[in-house]
PDB file of N, CA and C in Angstrom:
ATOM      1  N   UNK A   1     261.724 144.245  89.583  1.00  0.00           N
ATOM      2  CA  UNK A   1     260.973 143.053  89.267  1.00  0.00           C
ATOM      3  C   UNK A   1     260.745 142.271  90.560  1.00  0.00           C
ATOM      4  N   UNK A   2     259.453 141.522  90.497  1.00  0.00           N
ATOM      5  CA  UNK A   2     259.096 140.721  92.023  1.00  0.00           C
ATOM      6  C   UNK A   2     259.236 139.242  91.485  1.00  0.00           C
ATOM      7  N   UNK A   3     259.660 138.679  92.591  1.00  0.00           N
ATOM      8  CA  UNK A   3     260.177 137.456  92.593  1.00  0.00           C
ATOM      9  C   UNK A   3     259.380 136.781  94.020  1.00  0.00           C
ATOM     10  N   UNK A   4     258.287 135.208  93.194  1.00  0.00           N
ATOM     11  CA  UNK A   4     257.572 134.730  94.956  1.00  0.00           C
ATOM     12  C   UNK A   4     258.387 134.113  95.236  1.00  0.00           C
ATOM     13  N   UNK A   5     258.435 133.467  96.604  1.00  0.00           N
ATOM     14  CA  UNK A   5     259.150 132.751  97.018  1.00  0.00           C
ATOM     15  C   UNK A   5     258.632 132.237  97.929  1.00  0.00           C
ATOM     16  N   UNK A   6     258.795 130.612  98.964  1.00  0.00           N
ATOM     17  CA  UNK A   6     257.979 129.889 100.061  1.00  0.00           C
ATOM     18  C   UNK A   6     258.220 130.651 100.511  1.00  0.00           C
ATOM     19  N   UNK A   7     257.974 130.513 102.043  1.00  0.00           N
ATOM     20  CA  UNK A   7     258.884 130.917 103.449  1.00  0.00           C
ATOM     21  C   UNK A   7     259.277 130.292 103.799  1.00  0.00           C
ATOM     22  N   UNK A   8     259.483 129.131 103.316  1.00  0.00           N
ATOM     23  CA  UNK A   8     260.833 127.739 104.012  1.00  0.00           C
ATOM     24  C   UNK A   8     262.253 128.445 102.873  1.00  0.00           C
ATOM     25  N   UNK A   9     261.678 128.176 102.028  1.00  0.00           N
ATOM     26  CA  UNK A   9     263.071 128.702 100.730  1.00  0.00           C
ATOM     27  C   UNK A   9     263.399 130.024 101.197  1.00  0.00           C
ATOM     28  N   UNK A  10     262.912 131.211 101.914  1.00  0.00           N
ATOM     29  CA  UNK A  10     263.770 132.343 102.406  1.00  0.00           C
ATOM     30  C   UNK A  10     264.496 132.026 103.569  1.00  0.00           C
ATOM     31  N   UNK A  11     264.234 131.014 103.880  1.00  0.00           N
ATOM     32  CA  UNK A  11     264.685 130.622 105.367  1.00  0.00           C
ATOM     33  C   UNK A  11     266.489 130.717 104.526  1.00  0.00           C
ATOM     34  N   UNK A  12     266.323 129.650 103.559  1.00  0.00           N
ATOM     35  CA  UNK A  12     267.566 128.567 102.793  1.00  0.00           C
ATOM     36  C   UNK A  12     268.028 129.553 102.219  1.00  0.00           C
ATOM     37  N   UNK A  13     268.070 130.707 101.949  1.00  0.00           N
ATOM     38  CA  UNK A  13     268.569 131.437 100.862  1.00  0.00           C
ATOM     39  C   UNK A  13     268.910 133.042 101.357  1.00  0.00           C
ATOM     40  N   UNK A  14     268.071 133.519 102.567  1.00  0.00           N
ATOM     41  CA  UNK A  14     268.021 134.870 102.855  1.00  0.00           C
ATOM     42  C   UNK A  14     269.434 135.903 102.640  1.00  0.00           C
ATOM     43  N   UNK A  15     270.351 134.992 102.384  1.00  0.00           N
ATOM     44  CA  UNK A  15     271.906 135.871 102.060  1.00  0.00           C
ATOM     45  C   UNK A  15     271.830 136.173 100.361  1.00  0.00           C
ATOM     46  N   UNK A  16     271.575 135.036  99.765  1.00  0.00           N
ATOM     47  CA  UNK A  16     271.192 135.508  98.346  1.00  0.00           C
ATOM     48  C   UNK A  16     270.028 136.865  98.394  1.00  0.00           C
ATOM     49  N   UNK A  17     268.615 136.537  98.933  1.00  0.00           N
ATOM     50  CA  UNK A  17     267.996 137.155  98.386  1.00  0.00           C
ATOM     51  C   UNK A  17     268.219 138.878  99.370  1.00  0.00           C
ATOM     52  N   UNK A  18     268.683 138.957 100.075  1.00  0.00           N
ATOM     53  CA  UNK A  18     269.203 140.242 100.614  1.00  0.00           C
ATOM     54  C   UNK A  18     270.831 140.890  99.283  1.00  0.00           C
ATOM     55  N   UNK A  19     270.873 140.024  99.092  1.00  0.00           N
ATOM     56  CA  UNK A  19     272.046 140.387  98.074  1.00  0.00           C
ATOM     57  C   UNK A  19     271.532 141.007  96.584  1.00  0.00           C
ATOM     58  N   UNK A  20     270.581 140.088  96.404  1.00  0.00           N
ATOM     59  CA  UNK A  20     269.504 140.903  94.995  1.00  0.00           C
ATOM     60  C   UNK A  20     268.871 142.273  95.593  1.00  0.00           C
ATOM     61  N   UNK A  21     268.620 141.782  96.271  1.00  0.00           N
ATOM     62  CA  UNK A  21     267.977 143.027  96.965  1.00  0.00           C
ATOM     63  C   UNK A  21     268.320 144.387  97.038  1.00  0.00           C
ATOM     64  N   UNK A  22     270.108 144.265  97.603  1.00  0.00           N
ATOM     65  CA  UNK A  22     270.725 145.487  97.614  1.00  0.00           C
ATOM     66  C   UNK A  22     271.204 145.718  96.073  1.00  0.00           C
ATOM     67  N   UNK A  23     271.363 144.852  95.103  1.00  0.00           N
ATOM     68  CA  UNK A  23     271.980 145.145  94.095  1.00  0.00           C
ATOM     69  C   UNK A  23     270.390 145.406  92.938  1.00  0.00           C
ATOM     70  N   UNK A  24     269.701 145.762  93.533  1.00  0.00           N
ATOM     71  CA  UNK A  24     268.114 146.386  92.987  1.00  0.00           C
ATOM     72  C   UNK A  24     267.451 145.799  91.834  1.00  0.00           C
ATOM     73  N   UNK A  25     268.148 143.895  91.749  1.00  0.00           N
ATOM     74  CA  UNK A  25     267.754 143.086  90.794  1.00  0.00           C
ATOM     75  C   UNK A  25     265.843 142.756  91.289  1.00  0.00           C
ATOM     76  N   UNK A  26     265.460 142.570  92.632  1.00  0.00           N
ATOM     77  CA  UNK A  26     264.684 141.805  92.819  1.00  0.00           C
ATOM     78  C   UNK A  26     263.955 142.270  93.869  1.00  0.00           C
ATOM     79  N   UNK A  27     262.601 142.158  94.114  1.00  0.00           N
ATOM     80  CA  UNK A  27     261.936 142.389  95.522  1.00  0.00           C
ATOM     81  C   UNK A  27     261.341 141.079  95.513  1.00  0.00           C
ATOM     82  N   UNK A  28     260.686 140.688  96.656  1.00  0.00           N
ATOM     83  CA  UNK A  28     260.397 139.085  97.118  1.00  0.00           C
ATOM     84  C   UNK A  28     258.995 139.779  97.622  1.00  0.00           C
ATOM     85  N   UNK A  29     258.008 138.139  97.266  1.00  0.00           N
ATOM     86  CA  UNK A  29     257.032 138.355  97.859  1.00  0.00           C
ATOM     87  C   UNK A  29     257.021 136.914  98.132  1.00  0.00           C
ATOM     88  N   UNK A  30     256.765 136.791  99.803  1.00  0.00           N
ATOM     89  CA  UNK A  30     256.821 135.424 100.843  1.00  0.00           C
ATOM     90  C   UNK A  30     255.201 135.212 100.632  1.00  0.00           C
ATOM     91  N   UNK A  31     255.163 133.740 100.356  1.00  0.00           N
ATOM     92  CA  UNK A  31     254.053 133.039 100.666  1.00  0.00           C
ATOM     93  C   UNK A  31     254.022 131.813 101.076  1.00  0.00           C
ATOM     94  N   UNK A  32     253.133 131.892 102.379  1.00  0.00           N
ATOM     95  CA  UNK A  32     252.906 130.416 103.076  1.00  0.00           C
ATOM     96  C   UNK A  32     251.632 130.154 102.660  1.00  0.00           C
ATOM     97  N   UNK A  33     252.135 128.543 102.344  1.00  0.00           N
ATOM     98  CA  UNK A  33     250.644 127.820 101.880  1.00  0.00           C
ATOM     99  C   UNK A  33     250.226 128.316 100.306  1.00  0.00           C
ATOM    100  N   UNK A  34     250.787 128.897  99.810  1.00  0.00           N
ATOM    101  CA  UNK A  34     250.694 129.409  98.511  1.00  0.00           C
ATOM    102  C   UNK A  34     249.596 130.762  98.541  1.00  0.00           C
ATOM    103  N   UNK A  35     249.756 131.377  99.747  1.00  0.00           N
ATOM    104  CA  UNK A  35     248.828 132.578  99.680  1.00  0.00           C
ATOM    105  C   UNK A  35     250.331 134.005 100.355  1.00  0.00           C
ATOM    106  N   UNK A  36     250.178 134.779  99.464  1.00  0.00           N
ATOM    107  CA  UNK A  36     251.245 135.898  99.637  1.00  0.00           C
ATOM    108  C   UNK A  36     250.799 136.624 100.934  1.00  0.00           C
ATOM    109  N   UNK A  37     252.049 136.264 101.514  1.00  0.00           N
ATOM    110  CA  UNK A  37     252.043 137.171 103.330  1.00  0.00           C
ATOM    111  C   UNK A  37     252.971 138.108 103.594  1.00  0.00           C
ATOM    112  N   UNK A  38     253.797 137.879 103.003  1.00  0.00           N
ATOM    113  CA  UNK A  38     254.616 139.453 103.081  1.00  0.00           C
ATOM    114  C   UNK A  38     255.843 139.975 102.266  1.00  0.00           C
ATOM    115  N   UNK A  39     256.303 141.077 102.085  1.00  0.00           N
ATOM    116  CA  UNK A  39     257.304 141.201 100.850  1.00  0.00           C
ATOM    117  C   UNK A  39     258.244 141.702 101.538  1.00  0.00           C
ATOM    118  N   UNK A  40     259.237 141.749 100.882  1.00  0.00           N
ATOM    119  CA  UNK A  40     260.619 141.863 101.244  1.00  0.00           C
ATOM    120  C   UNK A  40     261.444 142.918 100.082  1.00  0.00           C
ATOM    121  N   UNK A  41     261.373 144.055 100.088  1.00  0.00           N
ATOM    122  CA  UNK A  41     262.308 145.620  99.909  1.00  0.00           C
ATOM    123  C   UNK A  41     262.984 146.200 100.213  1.00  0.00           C
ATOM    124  N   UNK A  42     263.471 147.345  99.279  1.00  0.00           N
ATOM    125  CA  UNK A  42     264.803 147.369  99.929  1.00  0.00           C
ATOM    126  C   UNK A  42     264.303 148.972 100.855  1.00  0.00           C
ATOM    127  N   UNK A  43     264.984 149.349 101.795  1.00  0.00           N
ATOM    128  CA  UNK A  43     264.776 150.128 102.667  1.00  0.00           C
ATOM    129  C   UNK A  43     264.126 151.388 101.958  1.00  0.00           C
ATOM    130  N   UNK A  44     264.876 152.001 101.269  1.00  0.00           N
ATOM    131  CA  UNK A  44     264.547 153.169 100.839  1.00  0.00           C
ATOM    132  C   UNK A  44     263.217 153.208 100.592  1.00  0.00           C
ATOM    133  N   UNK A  45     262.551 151.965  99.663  1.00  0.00           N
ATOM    134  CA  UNK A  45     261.217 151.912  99.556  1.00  0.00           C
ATOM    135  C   UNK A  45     260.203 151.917 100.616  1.00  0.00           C
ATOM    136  N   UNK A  46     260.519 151.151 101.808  1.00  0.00           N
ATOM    137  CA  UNK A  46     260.087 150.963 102.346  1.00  0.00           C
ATOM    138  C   UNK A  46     259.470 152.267 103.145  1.00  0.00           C
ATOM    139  N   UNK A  47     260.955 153.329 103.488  1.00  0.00           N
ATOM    140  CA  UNK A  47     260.927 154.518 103.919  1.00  0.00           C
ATOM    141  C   UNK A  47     259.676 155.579 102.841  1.00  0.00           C
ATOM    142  N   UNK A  48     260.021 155.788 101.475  1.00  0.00           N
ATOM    143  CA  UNK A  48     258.638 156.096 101.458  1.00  0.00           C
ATOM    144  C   UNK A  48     257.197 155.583 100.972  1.00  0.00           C
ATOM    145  N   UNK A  49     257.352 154.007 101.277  1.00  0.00           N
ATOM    146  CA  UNK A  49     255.761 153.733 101.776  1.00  0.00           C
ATOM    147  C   UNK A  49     255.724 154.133 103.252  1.00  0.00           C
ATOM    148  N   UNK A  50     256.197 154.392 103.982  1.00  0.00           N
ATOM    149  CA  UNK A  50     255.945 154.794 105.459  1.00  0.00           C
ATOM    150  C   UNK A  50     255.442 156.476 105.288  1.00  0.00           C
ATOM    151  N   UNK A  51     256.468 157.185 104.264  1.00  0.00           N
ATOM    152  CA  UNK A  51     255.948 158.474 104.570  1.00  0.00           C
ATOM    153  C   UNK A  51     254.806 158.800 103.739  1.00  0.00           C
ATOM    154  N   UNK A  52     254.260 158.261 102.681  1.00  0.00           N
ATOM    155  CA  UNK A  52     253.146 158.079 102.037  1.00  0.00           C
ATOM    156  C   UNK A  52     252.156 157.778 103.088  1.00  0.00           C
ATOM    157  N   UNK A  53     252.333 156.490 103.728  1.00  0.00           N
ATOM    158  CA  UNK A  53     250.904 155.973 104.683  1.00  0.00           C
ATOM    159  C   UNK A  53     250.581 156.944 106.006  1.00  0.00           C
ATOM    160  N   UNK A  54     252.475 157.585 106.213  1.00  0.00           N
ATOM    161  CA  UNK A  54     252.023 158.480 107.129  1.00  0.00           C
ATOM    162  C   UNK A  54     250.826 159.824 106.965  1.00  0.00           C
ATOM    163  N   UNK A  55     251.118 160.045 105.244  1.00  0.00           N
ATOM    164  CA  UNK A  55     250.760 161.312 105.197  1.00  0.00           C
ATOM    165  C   UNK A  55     248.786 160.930 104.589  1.00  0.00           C
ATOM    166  N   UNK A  56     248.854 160.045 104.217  1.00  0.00           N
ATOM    167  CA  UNK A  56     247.426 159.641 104.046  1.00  0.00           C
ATOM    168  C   UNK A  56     246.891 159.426 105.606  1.00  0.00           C
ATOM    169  N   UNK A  57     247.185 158.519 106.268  1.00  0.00           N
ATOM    170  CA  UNK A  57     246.319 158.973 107.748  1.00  0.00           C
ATOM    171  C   UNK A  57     246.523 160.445 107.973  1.00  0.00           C
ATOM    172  N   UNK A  58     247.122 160.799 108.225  1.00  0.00           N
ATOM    173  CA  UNK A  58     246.961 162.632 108.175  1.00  0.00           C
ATOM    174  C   UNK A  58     245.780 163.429 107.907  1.00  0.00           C
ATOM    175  N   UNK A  59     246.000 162.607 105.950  1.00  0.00           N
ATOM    176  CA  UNK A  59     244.952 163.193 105.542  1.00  0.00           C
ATOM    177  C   UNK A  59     243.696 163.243 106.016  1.00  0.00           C
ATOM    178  N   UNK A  60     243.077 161.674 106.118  1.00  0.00           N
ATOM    179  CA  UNK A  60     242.167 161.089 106.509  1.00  0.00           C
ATOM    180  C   UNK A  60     241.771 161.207 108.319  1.00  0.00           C
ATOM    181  N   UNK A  61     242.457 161.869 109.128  1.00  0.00           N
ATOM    182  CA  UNK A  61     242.286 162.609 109.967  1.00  0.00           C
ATOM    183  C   UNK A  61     241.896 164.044 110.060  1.00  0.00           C
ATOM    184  N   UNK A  62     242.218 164.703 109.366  1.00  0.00           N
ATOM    185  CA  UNK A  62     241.736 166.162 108.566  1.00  0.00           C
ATOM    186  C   UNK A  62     240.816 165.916 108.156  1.00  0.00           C
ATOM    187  N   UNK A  63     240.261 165.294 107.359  1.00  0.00           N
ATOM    188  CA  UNK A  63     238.898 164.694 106.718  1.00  0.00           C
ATOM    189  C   UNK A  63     237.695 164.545 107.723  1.00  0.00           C
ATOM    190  N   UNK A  64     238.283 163.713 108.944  1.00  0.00           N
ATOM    191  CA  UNK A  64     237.335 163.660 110.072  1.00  0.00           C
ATOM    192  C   UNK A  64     237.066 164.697 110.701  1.00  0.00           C
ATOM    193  N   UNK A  65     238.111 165.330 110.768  1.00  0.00           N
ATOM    194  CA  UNK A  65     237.723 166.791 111.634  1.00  0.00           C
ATOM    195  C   UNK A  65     236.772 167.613 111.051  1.00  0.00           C
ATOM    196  N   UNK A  66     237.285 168.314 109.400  1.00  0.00           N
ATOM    197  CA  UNK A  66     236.866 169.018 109.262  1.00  0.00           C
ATOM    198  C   UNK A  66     235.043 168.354 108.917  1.00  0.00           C
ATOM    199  N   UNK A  67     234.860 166.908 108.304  1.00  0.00           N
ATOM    200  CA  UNK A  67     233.498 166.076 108.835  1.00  0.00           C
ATOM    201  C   UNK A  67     232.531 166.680 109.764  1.00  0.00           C
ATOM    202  N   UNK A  68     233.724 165.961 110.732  1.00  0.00           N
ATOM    203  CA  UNK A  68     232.410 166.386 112.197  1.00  0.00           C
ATOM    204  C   UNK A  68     232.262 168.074 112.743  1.00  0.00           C
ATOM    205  N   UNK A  69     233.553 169.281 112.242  1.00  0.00           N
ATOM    206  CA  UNK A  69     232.891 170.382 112.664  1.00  0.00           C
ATOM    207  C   UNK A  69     231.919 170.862 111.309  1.00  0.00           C
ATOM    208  N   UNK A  70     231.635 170.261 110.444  1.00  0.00           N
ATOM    209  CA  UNK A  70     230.308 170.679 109.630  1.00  0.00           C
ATOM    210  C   UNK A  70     229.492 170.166 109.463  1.00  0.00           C
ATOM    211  N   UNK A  71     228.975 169.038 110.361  1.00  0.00           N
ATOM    212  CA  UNK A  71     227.959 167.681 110.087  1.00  0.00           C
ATOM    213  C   UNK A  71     226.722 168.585 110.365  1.00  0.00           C
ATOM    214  N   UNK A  72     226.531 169.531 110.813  1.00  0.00           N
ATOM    215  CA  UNK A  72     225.239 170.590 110.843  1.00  0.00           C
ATOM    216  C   UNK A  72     224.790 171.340 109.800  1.00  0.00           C
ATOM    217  N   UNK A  73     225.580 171.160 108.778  1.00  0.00           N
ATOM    218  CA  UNK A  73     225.376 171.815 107.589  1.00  0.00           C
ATOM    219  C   UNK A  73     224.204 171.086 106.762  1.00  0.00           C
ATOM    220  N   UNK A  74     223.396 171.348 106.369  1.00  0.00           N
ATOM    221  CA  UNK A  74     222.315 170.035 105.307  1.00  0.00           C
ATOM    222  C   UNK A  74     223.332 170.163 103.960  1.00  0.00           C
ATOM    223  N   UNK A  75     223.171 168.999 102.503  1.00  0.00           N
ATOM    224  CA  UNK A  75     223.985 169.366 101.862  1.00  0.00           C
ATOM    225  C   UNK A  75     223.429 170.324 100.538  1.00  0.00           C
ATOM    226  N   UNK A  76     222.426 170.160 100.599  1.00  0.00           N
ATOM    227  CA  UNK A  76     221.838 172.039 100.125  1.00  0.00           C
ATOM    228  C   UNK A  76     222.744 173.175 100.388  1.00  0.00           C
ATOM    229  N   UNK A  77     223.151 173.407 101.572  1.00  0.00           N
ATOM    230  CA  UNK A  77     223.928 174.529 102.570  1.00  0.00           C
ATOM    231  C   UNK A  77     225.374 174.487 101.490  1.00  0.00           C
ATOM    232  N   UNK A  78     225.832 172.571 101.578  1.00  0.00           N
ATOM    233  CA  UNK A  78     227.278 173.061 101.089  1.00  0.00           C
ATOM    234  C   UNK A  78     227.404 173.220  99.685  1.00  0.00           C
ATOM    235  N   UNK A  79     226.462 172.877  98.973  1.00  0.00           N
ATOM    236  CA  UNK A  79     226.292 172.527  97.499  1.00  0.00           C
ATOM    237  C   UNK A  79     226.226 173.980  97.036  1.00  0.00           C
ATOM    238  N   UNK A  80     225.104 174.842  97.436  1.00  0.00           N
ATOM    239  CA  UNK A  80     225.268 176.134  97.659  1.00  0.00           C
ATOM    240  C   UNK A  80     226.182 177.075  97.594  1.00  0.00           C
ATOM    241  N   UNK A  81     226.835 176.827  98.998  1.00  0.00           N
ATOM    242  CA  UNK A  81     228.438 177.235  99.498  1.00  0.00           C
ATOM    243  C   UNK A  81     229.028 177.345  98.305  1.00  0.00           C
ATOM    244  N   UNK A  82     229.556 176.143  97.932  1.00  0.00           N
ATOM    245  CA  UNK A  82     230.703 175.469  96.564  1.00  0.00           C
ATOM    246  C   UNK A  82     230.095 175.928  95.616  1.00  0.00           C
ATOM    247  N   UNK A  83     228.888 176.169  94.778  1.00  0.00           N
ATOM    248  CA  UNK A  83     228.786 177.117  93.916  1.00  0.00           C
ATOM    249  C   UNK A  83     228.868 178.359  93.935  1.00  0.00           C
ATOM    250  N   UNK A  84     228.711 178.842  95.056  1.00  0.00           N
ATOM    251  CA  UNK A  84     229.282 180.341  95.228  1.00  0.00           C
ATOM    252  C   UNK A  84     230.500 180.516  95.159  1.00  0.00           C
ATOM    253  N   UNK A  85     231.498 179.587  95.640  1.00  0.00           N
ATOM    254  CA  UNK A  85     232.918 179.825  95.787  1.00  0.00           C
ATOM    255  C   UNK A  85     233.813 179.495  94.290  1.00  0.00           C
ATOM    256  N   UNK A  86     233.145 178.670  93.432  1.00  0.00           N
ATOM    257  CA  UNK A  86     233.391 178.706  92.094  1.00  0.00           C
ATOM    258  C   UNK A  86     233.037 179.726  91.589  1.00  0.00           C
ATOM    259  N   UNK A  87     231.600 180.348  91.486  1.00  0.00           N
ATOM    260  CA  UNK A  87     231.521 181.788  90.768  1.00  0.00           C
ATOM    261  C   UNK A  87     232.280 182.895  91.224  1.00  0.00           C
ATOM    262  N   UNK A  88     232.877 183.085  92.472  1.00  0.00           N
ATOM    263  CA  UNK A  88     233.723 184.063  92.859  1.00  0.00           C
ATOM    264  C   UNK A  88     234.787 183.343  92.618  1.00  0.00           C
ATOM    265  N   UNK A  89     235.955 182.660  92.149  1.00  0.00           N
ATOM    266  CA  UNK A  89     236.948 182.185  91.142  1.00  0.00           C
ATOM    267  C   UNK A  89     237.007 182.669  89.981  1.00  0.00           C
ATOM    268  N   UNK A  90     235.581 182.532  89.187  1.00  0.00           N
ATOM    269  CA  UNK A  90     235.657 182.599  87.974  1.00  0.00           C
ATOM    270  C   UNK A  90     235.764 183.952  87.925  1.00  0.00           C
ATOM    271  N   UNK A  91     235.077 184.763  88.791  1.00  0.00           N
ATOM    272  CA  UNK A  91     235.048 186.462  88.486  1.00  0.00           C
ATOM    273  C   UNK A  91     236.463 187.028  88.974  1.00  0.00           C
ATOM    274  N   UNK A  92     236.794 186.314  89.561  1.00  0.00           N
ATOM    275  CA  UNK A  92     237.897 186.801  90.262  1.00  0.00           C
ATOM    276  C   UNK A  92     239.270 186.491  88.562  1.00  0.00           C
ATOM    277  N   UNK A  93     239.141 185.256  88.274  1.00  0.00           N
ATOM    278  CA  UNK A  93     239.850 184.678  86.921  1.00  0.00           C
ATOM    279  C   UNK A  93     239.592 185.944  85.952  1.00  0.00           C
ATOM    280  N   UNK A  94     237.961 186.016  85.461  1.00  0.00           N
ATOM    281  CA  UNK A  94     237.917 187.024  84.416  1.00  0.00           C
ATOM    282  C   UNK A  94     238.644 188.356  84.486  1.00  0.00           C
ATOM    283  N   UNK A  95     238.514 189.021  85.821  1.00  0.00           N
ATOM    284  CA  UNK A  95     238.808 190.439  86.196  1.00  0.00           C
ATOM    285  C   UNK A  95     240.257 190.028  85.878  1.00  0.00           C
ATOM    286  N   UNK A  96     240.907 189.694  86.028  1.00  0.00           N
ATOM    287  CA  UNK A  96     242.340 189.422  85.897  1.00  0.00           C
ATOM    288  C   UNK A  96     242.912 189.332  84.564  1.00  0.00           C
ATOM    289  N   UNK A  97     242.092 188.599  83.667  1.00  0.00           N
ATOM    290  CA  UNK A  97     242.408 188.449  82.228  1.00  0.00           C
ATOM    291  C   UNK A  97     241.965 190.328  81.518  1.00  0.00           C
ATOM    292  N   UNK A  98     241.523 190.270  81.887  1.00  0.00           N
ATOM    293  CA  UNK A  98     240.589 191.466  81.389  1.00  0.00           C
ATOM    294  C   UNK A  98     241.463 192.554  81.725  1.00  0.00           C
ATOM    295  N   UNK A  99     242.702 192.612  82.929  1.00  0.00           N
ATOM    296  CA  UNK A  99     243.572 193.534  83.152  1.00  0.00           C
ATOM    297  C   UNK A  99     244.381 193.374  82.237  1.00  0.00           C
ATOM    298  N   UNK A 100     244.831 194.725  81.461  1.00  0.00           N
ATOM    299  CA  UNK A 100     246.183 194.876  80.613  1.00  0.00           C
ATOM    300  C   UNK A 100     247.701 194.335  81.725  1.00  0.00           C
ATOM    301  N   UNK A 101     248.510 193.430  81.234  1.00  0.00           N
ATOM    302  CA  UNK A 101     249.811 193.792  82.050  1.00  0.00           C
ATOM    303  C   UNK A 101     250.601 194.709  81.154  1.00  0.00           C
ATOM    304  N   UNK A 102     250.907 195.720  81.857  1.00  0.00           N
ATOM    305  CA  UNK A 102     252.244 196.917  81.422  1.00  0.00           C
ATOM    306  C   UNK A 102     253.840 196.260  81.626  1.00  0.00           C
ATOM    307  N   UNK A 103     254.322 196.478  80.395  1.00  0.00           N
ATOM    308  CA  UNK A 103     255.897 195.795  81.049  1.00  0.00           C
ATOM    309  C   UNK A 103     256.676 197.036  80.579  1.00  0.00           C
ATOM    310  N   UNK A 104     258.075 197.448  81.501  1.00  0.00           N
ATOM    311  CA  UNK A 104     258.321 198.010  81.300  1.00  0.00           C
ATOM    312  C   UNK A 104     259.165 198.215  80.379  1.00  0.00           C
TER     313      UNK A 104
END
């Protein structure tokens, strides 16, 4: 459960609210001026929003690459492509069903 809080009152309290914290009652969300600026979790979480955000830039680097080595393609070319590569799935799917399995 999230709990707001000023940022003068975390100042006054930060031993309490590190104490909810570890005992996994509470996460904090700090706001100055009454607009939310930053939250306060407990590590583990934190660890995987890091490996989440790590692995989305990743992604989104892969994305660029593989982007710019096909930006020569028109999208006729890939639309094309991708229906061909679905109909060779599907034939590839049927031939397979269509095999007897032998058990021994």
């Amino acid at each position: 459960m999230s709990k707001r809080i000023d940022v003068k009152q975390v100042k006054l309290e930060l031993d309490e609210i590190i104490s909810e914290i570890r005992m996994g009652r509470e996460y904090f969300i700090i706001e100055q001026d009454g607009e939310s600026v930053a939250a306060i979790i407990p590590v583990k979480m934190y660890e995987v929003f890091r490996s989440w955000d790590e692995n989305r830039r990743e992604l989104e680097r892969i994305i660029r690459e593989i982007h710019e080595q096909n930006r020569h393609f028109s999208s006729e070319e890939i639309e094309r492509d991708i229906q061909e590569a679905i109909e060779a799935v599907r034939r590839e799917e049927m031939s397979r069903a269509s095999v007897p399995i032998l058990k021994e």
